[in-house]
PDB file of N, CA and C in Angstrom:
ATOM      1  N   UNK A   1      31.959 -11.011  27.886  1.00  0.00           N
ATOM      2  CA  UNK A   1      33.304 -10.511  27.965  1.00  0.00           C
ATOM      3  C   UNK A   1      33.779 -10.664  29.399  1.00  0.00           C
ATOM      4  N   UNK A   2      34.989 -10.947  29.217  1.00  0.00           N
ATOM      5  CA  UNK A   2      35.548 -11.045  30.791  1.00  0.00           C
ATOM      6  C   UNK A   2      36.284  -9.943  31.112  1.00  0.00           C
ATOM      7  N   UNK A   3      36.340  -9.146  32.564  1.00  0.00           N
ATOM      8  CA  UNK A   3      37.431  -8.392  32.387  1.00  0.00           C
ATOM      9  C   UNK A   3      38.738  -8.908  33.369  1.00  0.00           C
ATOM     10  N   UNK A   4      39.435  -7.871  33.200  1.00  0.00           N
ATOM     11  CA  UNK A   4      40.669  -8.741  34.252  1.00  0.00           C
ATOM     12  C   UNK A   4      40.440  -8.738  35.865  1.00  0.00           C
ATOM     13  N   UNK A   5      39.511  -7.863  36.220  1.00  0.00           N
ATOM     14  CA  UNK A   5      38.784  -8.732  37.275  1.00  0.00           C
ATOM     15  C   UNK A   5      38.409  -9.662  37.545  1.00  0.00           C
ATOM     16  N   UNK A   6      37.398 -10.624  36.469  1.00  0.00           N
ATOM     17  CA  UNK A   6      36.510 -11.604  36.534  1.00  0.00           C
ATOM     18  C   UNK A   6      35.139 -11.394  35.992  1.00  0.00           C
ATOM     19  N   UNK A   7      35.099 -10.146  36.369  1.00  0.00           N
ATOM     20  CA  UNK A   7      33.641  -9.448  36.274  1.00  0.00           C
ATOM     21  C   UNK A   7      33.020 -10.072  34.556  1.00  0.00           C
ATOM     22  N   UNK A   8      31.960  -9.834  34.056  1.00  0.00           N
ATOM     23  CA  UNK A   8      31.568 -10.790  32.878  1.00  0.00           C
ATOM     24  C   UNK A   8      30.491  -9.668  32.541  1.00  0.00           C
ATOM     25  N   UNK A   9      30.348  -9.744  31.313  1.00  0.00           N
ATOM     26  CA  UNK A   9      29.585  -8.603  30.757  1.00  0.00           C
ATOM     27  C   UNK A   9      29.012  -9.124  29.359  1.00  0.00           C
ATOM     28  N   UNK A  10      27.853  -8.655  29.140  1.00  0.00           N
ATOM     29  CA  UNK A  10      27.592  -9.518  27.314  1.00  0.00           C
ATOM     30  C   UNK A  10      28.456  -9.080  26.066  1.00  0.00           C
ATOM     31  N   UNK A  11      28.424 -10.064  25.600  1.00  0.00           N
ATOM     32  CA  UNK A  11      29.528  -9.594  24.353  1.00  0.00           C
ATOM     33  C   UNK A  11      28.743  -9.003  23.700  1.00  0.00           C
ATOM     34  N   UNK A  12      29.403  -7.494  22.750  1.00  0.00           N
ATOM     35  CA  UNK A  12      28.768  -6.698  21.975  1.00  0.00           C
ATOM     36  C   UNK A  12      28.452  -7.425  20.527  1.00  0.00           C
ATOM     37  N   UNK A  13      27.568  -7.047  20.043  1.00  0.00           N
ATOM     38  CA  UNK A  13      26.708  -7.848  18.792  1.00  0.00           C
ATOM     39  C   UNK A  13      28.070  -7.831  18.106  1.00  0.00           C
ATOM     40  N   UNK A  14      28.354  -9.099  17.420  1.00  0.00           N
ATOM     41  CA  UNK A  14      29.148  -8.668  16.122  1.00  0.00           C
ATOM     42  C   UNK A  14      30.272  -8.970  16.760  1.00  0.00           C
ATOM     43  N   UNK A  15      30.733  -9.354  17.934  1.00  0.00           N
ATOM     44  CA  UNK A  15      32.178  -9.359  18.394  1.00  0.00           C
ATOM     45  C   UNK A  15      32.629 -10.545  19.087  1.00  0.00           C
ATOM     46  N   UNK A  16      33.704 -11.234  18.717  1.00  0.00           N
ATOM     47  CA  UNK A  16      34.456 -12.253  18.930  1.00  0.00           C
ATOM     48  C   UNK A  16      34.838 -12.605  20.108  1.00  0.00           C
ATOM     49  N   UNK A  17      34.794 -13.576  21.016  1.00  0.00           N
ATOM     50  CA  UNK A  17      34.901 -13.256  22.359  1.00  0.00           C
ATOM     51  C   UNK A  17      35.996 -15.190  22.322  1.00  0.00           C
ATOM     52  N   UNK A  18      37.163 -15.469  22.975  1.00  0.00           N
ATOM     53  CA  UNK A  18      37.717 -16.384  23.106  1.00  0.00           C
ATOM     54  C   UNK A  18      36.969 -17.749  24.035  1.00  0.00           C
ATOM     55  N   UNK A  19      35.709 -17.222  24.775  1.00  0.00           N
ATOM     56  CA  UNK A  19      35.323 -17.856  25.863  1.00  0.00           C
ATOM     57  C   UNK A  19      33.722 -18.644  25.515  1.00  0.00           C
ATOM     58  N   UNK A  20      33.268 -19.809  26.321  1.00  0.00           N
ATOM     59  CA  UNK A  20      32.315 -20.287  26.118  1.00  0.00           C
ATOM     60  C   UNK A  20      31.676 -20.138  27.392  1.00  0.00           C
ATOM     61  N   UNK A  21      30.710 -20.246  28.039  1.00  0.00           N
ATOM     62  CA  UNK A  21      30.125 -21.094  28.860  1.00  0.00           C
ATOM     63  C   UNK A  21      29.613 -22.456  29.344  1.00  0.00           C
ATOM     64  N   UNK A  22      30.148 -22.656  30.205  1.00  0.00           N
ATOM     65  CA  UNK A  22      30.531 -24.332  30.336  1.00  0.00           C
ATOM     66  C   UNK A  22      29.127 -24.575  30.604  1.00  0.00           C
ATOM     67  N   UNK A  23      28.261 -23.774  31.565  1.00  0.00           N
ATOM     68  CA  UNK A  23      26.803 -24.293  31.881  1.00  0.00           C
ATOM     69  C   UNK A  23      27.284 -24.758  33.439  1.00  0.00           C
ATOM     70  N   UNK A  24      28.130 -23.913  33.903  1.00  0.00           N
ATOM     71  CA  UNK A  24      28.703 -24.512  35.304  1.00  0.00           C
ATOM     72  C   UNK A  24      28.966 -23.475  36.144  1.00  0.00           C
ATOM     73  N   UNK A  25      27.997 -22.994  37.445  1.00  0.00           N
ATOM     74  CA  UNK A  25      27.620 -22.199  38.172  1.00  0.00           C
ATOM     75  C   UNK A  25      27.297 -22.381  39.545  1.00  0.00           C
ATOM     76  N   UNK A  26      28.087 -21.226  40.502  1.00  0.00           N
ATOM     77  CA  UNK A  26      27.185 -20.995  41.810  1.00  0.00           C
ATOM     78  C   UNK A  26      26.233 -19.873  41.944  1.00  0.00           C
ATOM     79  N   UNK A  27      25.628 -19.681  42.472  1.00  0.00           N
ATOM     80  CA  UNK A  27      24.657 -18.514  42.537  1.00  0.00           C
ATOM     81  C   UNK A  27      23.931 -19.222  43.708  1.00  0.00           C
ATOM     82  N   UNK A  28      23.437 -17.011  44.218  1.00  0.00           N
ATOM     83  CA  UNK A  28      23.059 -17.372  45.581  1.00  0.00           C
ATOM     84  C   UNK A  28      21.696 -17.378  45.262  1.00  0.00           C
ATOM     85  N   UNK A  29      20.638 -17.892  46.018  1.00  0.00           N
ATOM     86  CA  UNK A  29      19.341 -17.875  45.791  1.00  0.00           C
ATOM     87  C   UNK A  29      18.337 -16.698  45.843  1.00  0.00           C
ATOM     88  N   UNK A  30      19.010 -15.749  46.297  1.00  0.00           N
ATOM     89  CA  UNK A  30      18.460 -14.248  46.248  1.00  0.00           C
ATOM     90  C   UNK A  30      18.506 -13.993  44.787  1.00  0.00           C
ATOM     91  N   UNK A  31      19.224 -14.304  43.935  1.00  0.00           N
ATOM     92  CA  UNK A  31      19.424 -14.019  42.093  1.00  0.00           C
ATOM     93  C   UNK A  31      18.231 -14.337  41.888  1.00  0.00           C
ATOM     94  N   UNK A  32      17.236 -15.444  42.496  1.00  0.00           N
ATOM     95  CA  UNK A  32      16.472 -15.875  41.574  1.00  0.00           C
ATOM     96  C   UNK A  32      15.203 -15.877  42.209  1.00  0.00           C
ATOM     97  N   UNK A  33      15.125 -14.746  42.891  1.00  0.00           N
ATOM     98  CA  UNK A  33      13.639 -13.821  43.877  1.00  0.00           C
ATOM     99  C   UNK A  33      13.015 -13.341  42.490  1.00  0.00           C
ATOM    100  N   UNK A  34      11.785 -13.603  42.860  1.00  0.00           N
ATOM    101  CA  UNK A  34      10.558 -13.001  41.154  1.00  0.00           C
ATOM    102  C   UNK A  34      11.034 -13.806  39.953  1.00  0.00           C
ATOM    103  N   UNK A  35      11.445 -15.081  40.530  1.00  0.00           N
ATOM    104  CA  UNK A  35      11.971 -15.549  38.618  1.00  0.00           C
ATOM    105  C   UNK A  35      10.280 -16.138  38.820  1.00  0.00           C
ATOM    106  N   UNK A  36       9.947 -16.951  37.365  1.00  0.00           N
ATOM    107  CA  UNK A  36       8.960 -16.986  37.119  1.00  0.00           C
ATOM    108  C   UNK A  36       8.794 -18.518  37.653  1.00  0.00           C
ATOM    109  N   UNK A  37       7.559 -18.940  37.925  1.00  0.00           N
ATOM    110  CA  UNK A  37       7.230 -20.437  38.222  1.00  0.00           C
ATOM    111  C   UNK A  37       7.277 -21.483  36.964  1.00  0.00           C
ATOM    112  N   UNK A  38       7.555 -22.592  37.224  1.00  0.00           N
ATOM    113  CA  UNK A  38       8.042 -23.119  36.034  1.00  0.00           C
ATOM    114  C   UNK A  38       9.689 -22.764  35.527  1.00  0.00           C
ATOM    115  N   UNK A  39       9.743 -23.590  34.282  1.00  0.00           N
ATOM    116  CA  UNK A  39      10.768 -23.340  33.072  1.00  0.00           C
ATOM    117  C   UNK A  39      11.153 -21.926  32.942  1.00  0.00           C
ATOM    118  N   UNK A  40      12.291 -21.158  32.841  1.00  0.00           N
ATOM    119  CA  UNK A  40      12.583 -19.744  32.134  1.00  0.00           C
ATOM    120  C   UNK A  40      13.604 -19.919  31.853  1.00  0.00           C
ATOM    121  N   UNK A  41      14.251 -18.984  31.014  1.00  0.00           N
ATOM    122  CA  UNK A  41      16.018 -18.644  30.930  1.00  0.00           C
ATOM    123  C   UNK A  41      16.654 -18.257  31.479  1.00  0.00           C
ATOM    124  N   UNK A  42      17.932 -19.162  32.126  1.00  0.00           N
ATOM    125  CA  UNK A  42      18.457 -18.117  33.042  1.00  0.00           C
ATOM    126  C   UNK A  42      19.154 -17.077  32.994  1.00  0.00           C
ATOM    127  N   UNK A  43      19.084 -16.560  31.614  1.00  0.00           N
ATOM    128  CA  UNK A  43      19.578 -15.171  30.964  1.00  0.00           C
ATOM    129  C   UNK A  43      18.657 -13.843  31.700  1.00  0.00           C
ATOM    130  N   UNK A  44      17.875 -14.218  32.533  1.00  0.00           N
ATOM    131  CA  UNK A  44      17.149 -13.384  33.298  1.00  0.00           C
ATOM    132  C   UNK A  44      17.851 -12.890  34.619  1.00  0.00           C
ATOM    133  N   UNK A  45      18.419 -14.251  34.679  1.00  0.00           N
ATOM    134  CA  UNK A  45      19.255 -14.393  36.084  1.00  0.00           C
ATOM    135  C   UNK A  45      20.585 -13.545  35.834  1.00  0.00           C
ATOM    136  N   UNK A  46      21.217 -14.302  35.223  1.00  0.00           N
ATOM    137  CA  UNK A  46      22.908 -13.090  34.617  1.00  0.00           C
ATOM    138  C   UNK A  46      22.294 -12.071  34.501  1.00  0.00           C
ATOM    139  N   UNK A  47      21.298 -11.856  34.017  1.00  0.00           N
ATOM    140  CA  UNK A  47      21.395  -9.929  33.197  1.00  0.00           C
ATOM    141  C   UNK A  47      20.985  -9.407  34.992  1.00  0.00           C
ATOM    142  N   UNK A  48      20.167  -9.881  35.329  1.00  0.00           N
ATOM    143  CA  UNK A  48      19.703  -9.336  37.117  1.00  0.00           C
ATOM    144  C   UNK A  48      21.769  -9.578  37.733  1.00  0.00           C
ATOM    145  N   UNK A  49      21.927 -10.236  37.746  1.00  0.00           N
ATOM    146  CA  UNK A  49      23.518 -10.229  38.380  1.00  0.00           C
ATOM    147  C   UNK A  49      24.803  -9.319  37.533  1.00  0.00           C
ATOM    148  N   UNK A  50      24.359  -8.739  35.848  1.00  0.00           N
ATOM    149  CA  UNK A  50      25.150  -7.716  35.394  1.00  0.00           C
ATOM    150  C   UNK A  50      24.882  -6.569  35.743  1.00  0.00           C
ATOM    151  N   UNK A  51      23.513  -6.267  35.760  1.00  0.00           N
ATOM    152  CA  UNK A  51      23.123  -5.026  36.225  1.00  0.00           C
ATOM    153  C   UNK A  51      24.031  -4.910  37.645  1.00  0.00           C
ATOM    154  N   UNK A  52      23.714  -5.619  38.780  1.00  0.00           N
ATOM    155  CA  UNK A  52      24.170  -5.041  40.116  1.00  0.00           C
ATOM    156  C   UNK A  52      25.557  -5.698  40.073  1.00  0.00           C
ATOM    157  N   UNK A  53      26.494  -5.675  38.513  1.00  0.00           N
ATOM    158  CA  UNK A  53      27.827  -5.726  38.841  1.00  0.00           C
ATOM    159  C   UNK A  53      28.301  -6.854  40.167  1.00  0.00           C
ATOM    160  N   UNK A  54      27.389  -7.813  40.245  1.00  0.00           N
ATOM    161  CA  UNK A  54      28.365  -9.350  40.689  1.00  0.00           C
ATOM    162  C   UNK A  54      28.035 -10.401  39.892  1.00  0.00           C
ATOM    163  N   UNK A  55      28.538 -10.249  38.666  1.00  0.00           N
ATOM    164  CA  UNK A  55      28.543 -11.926  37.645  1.00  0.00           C
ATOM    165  C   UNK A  55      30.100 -11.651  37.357  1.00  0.00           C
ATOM    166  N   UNK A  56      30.551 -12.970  37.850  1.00  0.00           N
ATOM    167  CA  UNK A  56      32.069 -12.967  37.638  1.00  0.00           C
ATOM    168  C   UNK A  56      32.323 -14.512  37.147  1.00  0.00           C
ATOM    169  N   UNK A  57      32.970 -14.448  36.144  1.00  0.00           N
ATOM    170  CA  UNK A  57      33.651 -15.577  35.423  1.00  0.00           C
ATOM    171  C   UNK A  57      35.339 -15.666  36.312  1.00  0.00           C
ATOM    172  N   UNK A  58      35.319 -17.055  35.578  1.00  0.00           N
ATOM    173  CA  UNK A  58      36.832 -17.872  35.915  1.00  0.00           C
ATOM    174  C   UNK A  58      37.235 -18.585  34.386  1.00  0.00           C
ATOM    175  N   UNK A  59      38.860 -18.188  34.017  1.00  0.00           N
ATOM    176  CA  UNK A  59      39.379 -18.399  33.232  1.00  0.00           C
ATOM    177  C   UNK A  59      39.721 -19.990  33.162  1.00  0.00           C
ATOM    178  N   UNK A  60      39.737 -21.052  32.874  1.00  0.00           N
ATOM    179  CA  UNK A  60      39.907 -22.025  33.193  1.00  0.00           C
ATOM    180  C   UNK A  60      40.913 -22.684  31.612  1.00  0.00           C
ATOM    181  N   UNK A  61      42.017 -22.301  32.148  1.00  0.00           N
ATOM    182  CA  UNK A  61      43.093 -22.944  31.463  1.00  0.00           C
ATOM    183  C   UNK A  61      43.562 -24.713  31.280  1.00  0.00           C
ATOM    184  N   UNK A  62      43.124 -25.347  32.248  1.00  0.00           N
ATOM    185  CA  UNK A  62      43.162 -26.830  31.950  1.00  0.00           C
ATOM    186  C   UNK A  62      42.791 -27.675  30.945  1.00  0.00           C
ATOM    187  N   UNK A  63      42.911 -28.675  31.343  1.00  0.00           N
ATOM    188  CA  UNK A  63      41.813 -29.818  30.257  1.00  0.00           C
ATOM    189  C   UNK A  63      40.425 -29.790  30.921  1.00  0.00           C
ATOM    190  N   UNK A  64      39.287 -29.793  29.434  1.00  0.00           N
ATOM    191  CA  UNK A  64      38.198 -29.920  29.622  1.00  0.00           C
ATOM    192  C   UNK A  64      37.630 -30.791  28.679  1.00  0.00           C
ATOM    193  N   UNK A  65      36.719 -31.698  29.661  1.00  0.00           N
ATOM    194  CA  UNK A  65      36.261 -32.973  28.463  1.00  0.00           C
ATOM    195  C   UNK A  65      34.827 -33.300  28.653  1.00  0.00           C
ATOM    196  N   UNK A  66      33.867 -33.252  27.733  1.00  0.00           N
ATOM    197  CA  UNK A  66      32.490 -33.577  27.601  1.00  0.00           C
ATOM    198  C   UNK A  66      32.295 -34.989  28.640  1.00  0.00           C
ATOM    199  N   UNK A  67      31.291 -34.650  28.924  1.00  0.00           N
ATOM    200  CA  UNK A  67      30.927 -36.181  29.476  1.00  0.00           C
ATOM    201  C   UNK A  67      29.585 -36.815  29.715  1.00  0.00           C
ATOM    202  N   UNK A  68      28.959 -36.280  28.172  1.00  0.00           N
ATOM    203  CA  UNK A  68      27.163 -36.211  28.130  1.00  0.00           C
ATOM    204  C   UNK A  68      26.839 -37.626  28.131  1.00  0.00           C
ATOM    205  N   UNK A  69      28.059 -38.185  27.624  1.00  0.00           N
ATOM    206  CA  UNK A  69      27.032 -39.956  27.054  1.00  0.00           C
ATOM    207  C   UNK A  69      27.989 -40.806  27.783  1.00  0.00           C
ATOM    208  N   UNK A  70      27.693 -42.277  28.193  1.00  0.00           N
ATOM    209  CA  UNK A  70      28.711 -43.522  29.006  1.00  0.00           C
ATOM    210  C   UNK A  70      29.905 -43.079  28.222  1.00  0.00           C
ATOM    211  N   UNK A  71      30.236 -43.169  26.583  1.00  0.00           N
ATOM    212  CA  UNK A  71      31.072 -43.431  26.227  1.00  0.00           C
ATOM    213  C   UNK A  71      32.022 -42.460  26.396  1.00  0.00           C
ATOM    214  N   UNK A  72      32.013 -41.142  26.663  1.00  0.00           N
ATOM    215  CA  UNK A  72      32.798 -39.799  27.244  1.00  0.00           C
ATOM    216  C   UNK A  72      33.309 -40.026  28.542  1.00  0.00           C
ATOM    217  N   UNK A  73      32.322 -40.256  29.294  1.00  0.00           N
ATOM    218  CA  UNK A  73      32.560 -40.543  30.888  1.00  0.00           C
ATOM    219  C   UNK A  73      34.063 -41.623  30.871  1.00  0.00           C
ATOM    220  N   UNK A  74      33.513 -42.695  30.023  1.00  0.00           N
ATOM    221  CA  UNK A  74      34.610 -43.869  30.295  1.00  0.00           C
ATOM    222  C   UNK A  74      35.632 -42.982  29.866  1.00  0.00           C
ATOM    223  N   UNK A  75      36.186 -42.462  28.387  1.00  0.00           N
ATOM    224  CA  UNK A  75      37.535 -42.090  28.127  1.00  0.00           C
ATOM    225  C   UNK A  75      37.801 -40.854  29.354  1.00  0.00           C
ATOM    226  N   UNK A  76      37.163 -40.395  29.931  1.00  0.00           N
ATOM    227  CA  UNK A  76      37.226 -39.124  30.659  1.00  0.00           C
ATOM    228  C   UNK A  76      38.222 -39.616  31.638  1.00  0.00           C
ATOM    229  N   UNK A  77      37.410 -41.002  32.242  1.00  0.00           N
ATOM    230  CA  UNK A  77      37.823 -41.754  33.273  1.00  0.00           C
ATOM    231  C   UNK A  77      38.806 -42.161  33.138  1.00  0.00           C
ATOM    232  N   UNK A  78      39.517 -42.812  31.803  1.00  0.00           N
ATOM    233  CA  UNK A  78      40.974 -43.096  31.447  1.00  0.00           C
ATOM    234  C   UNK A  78      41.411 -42.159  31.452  1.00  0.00           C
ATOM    235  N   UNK A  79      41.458 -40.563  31.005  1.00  0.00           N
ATOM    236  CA  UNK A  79      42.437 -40.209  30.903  1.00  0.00           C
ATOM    237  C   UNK A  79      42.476 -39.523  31.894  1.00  0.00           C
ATOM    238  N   UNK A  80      41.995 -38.984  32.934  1.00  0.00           N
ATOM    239  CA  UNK A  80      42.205 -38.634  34.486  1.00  0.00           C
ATOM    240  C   UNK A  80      42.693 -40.126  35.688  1.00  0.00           C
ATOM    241  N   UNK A  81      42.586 -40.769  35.063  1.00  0.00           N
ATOM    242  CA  UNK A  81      43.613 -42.184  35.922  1.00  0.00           C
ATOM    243  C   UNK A  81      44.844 -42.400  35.443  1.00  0.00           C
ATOM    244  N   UNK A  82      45.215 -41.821  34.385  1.00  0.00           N
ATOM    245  CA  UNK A  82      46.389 -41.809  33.536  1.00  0.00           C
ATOM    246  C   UNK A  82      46.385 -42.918  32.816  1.00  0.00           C
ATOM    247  N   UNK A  83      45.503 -43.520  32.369  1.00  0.00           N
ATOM    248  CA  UNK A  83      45.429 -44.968  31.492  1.00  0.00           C
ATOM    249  C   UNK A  83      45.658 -44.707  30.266  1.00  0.00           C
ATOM    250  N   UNK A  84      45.260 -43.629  29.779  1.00  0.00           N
ATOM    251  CA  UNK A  84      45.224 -42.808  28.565  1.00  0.00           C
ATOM    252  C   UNK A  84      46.305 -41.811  27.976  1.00  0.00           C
ATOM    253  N   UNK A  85      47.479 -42.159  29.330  1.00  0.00           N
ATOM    254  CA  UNK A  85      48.360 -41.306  28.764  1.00  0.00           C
ATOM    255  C   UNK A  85      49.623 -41.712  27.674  1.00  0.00           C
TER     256      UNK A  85
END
């Protein structure tokens, strides 16, 4: 959940939330003192940054476009050059 701060909080079981996570983050490296060696989730990390109340989201009203495979990248690339418009 976002609030009109920014601030970000887990959505309650069962409840509808308008927002995704893009998978697109800063964080300072103190978040991630005692994480474990190796692979973990970084759901360890947010919940350590909800508790002490600094995980803050950004509303991002623009265009947003995948760009996992060549063939995304290229149309991405047209349509931010305006080729595509």
């Amino acid at each position: 959940m976002l609030s009109p701060d920014g601030r970000l909080a887990r959505r309650l079981e069962h409840r509808l939330v308008p927002f995704v996570f893009a998978g697109v983050s800063i964080a300072h490296p103190k978040l991630f003192a005692d994480t474990p060696d190796g692979p973990f989730s970084l759901n360890r990390v947010w919940d350590r940054a909800i508790e002490a109340k600094r995980l803050y989201g950004v509303r991002h009203d623009g265009i947003w476009m995948h760009v996992g495979s060549p063939d995304a990248l290229e149309r991405a690339e047209c349509v931010l050059s305006g080729e595509d418009a």
